[in-house]
N, C-alpha and C. Protein backbone atom coordinates (compact mmCIF):
# COMPACT_ATOMS: atom_id res chain seq x y z
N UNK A 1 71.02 4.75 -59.78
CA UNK A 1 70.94 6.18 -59.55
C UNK A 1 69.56 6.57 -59.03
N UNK A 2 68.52 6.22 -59.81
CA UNK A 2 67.01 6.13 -59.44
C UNK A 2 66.86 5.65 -57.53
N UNK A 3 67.08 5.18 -57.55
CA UNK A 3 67.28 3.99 -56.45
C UNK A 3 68.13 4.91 -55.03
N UNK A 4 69.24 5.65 -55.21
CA UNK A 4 69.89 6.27 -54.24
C UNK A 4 68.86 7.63 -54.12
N UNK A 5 68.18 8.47 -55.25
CA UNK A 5 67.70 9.59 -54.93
C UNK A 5 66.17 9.18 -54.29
N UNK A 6 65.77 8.00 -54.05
CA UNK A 6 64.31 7.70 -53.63
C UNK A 6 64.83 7.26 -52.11
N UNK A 7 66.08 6.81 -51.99
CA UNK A 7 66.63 6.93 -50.25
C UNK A 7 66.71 8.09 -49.70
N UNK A 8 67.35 9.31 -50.78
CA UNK A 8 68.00 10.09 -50.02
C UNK A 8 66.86 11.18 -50.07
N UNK A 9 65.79 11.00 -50.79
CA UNK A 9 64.04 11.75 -50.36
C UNK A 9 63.99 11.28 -49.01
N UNK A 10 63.84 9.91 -48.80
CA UNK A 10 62.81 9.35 -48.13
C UNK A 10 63.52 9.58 -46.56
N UNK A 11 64.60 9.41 -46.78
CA UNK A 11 65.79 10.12 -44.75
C UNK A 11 65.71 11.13 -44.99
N UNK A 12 65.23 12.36 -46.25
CA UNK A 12 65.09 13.28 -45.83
C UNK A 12 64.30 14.03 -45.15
N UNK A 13 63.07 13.39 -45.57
CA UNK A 13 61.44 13.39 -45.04
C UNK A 13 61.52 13.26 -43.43
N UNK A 14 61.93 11.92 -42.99
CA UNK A 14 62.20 11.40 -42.06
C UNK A 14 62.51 12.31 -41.27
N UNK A 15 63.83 12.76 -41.48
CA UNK A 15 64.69 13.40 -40.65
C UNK A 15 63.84 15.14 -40.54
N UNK A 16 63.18 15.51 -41.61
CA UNK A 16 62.46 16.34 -41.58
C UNK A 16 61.21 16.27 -40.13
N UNK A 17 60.58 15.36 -40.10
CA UNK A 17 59.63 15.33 -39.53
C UNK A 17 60.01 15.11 -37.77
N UNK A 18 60.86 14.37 -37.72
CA UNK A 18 61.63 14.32 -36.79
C UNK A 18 61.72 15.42 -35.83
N UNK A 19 62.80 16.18 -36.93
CA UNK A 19 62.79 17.41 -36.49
C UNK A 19 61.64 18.80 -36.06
N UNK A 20 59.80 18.22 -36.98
CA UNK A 20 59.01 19.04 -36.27
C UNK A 20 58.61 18.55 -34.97
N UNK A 21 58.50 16.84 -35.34
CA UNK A 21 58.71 17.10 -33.73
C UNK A 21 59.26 16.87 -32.32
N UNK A 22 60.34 16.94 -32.42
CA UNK A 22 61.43 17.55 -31.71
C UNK A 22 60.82 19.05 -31.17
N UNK A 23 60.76 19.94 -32.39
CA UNK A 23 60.29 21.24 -32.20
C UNK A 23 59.00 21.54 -31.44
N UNK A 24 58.05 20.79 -32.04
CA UNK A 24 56.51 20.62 -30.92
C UNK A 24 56.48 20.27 -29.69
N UNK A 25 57.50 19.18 -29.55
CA UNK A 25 57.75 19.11 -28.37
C UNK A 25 57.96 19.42 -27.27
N UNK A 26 59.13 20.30 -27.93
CA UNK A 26 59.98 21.21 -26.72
C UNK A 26 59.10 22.51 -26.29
N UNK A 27 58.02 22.87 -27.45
CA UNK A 27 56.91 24.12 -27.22
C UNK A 27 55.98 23.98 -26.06
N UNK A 28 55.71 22.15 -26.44
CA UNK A 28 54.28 21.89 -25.51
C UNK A 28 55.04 21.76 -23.99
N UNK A 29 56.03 21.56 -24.04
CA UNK A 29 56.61 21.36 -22.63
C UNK A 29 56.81 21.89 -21.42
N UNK A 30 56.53 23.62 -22.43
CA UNK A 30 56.51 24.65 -21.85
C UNK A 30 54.87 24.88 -20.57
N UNK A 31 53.80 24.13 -21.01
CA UNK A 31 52.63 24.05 -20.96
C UNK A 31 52.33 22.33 -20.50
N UNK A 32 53.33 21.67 -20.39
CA UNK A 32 52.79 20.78 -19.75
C UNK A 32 52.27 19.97 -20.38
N UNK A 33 52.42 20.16 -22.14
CA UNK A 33 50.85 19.63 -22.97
C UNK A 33 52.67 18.25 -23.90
N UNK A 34 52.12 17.90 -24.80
CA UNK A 34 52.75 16.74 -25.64
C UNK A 34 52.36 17.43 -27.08
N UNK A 35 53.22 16.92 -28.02
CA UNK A 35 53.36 17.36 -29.29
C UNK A 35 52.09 16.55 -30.08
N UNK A 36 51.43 16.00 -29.67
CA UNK A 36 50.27 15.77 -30.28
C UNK A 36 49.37 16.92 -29.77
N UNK A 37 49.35 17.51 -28.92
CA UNK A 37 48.16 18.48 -28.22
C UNK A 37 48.39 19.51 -29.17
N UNK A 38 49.53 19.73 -29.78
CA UNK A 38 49.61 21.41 -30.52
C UNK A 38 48.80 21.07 -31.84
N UNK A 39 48.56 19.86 -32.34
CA UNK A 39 48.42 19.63 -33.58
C UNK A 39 46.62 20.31 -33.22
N UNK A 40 46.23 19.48 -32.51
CA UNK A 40 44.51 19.35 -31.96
C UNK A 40 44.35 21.49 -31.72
N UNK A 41 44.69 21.94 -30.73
CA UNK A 41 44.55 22.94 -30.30
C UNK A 41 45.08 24.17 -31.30
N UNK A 42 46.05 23.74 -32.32
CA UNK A 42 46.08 24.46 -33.74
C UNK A 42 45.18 25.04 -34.46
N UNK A 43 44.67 22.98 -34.69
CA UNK A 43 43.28 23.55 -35.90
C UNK A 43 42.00 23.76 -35.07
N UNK A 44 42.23 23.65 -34.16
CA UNK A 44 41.21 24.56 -32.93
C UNK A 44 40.97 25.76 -33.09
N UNK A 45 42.25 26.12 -32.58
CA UNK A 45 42.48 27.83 -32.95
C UNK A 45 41.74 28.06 -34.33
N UNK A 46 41.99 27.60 -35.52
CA UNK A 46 41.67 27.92 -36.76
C UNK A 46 40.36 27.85 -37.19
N UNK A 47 39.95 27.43 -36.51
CA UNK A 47 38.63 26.59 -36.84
C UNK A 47 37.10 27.42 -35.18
N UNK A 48 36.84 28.83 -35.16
CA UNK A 48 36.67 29.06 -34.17
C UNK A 48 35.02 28.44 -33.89
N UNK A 49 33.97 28.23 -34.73
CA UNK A 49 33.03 27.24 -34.67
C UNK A 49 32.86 26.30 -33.96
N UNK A 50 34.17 25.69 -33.76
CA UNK A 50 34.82 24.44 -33.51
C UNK A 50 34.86 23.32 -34.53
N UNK A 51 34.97 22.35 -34.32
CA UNK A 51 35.13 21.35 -35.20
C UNK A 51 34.90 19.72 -34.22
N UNK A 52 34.49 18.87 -35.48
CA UNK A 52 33.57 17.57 -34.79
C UNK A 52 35.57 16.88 -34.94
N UNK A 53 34.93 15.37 -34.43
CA UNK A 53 36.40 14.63 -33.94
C UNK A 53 36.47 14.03 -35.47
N UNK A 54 35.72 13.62 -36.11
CA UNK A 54 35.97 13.47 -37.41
C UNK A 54 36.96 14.44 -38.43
N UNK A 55 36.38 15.89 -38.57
CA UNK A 55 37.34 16.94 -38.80
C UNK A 55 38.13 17.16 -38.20
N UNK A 56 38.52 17.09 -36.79
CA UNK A 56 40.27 16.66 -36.76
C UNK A 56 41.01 15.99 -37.13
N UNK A 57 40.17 14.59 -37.04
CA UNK A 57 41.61 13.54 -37.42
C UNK A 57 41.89 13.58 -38.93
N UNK A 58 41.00 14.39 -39.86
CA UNK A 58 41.06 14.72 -41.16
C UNK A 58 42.29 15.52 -41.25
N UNK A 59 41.92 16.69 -40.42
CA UNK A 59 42.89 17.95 -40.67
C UNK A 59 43.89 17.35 -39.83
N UNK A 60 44.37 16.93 -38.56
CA UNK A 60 45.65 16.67 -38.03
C UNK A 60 46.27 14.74 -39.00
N UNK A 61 45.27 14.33 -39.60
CA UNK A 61 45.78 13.20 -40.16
C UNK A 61 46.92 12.46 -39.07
N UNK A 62 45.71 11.81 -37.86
CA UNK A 62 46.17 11.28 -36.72
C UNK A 62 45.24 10.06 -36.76
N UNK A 63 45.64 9.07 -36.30
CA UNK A 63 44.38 7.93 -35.67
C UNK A 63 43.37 8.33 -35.04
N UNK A 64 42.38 7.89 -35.21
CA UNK A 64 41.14 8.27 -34.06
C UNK A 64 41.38 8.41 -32.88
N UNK A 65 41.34 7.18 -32.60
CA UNK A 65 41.72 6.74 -31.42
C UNK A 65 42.48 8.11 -30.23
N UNK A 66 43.53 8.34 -31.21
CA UNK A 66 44.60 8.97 -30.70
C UNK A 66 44.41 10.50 -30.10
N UNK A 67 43.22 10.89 -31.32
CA UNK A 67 42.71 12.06 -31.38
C UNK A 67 41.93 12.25 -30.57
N UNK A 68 40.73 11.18 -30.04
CA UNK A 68 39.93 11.37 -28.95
C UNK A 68 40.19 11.42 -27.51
N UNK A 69 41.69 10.18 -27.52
CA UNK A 69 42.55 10.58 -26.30
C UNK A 69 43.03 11.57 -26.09
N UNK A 70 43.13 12.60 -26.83
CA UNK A 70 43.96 13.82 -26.60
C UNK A 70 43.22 14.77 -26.45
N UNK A 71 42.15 14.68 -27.08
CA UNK A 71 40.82 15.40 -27.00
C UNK A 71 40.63 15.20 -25.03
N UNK A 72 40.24 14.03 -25.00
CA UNK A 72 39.35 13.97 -23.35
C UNK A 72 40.89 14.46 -22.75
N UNK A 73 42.02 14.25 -22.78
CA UNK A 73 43.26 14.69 -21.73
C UNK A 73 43.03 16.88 -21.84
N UNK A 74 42.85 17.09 -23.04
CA UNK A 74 42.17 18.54 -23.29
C UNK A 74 41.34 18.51 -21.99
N UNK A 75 40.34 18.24 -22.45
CA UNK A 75 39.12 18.49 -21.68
C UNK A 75 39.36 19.16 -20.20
N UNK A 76 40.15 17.48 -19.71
CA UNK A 76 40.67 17.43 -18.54
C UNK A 76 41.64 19.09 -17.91
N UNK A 77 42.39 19.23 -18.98
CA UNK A 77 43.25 19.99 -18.49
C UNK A 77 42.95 21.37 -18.52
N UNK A 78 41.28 21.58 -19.06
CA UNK A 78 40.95 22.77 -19.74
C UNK A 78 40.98 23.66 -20.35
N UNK A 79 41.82 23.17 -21.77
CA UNK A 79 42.06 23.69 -22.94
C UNK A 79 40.92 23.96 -23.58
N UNK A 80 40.23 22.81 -23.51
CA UNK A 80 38.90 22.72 -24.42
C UNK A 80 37.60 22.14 -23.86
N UNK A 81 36.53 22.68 -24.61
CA UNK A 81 35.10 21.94 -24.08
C UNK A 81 34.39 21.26 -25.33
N UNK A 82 33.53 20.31 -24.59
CA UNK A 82 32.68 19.62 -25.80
C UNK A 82 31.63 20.22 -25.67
N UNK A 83 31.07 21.00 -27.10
CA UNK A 83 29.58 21.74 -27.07
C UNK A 83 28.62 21.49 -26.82
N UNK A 84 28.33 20.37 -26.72
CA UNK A 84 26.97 19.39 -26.58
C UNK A 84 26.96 17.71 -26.82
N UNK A 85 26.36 17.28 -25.52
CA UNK A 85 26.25 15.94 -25.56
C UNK A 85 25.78 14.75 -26.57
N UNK A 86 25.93 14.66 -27.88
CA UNK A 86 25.54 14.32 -29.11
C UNK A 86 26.57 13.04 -29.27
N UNK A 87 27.41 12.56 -28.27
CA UNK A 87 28.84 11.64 -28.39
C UNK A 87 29.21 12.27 -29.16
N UNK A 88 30.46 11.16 -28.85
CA UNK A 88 31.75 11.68 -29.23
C UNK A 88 32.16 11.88 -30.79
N UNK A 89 31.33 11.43 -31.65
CA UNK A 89 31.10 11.59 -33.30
C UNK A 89 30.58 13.15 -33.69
N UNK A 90 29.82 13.60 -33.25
CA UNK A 90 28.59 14.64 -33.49
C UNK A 90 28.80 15.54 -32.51
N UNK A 91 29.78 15.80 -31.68
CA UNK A 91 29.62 16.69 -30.77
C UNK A 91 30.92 17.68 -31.32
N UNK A 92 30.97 19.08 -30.94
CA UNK A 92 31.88 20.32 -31.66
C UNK A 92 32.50 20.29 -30.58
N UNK A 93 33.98 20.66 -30.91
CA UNK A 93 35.02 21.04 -29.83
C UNK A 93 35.47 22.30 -30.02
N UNK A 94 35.73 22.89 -28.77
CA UNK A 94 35.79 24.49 -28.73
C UNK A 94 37.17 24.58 -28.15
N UNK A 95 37.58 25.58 -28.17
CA UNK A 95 38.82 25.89 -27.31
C UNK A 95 38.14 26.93 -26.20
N UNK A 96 38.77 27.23 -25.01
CA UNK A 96 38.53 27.68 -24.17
C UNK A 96 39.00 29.17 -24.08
N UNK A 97 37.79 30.15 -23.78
CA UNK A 97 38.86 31.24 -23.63
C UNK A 97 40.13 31.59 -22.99
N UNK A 98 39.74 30.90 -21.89
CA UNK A 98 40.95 31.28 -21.08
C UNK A 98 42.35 30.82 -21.42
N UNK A 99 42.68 30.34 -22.54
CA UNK A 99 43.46 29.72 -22.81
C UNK A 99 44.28 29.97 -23.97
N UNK A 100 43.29 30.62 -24.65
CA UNK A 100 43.39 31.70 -25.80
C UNK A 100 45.04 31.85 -26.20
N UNK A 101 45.37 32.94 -25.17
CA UNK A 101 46.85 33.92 -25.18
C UNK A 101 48.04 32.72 -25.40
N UNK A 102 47.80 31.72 -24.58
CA UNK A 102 49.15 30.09 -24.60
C UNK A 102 48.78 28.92 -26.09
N UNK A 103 47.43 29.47 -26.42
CA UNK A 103 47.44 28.94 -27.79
C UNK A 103 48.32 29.85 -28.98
N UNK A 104 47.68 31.21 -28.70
CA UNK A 104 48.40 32.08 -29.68
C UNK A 104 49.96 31.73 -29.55
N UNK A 105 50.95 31.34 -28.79
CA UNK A 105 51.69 31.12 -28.39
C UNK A 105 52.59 30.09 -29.13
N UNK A 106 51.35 28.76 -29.27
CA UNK A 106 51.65 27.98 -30.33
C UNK A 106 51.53 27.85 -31.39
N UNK A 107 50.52 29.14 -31.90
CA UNK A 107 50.71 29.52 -33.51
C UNK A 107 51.79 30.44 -33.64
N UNK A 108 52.67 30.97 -33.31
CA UNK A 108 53.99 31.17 -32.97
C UNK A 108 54.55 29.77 -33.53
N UNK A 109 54.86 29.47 -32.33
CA UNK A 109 56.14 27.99 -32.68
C UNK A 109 55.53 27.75 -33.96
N UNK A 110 54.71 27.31 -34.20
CA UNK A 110 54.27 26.72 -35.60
C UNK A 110 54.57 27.60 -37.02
N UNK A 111 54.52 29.37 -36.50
CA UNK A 111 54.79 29.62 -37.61
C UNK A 111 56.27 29.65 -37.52
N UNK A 112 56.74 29.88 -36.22
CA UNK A 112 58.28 29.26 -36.64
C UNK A 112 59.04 28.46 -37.89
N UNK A 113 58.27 27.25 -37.24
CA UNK A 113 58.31 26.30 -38.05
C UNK A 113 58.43 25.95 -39.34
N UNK A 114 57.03 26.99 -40.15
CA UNK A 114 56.99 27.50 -41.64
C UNK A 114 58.16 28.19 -41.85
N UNK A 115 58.18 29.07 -40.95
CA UNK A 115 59.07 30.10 -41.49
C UNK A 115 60.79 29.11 -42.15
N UNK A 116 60.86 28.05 -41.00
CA UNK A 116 62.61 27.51 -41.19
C UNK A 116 62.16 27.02 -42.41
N UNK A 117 61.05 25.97 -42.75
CA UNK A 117 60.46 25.23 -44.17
C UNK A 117 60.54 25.80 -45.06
N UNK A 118 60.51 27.66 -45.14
CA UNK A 118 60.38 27.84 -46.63
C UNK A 118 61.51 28.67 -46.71
């Protein structure tokens, strides 16, 4: 019995997460961007100081790696800027104004999101 309710958590999770992103997905698509970009440009938004690449991959709980790639594809696409040349450890990431209104956009979908969760 123990044993069936620790399966039927664990496909639920699954199938949970799945489904956010499925949902991120289909948001960033709108924009051209990938469901990893909403995670980054989220706690962007939240965070208006900015925040170092360390405190992302904290708060999005992503690989480094993964985070810095998505970071420089940002850059590129001009979502975001790096504040100062300090590398890539020590340097703050900003979001861009101009970009502002299509972020708000994705704190939307996201609160979507909450909203189906609770």
């Amino acid at each position: 019995m123990e044993e069936n309710r620790f399966v039927s958590f664990s496909v639920a999770i699954s199938k949970m997460n799945k489904s956010i992103t499925k949902l991120k997905t289909e948001g960033m698509n709108a924009f051209g961007l990938k469901a990893v970009h909403s995670m980054c440009l989220y706690v962007l938004l939240e965070h208006e100081k900015g925040l170092k690449l360390n405190d992302i991959v904290d708060l999005c709980d992503y690989d480094k790696a993964l985070v810095y790639r998505t970071l420089k594809e940002l850059i590129e696409l001009g979502y975001i800027v790096k504040g100062n040349n300090e590398g890539k450890y020590k340097s703050f990431y900003f979001l861009t104004e101009q970009v502002r209104p299509e972020i708000e956009y994705i704190r939307e979908v996201i609160a979507s999101l909450q909203n189906m969760i609770n």
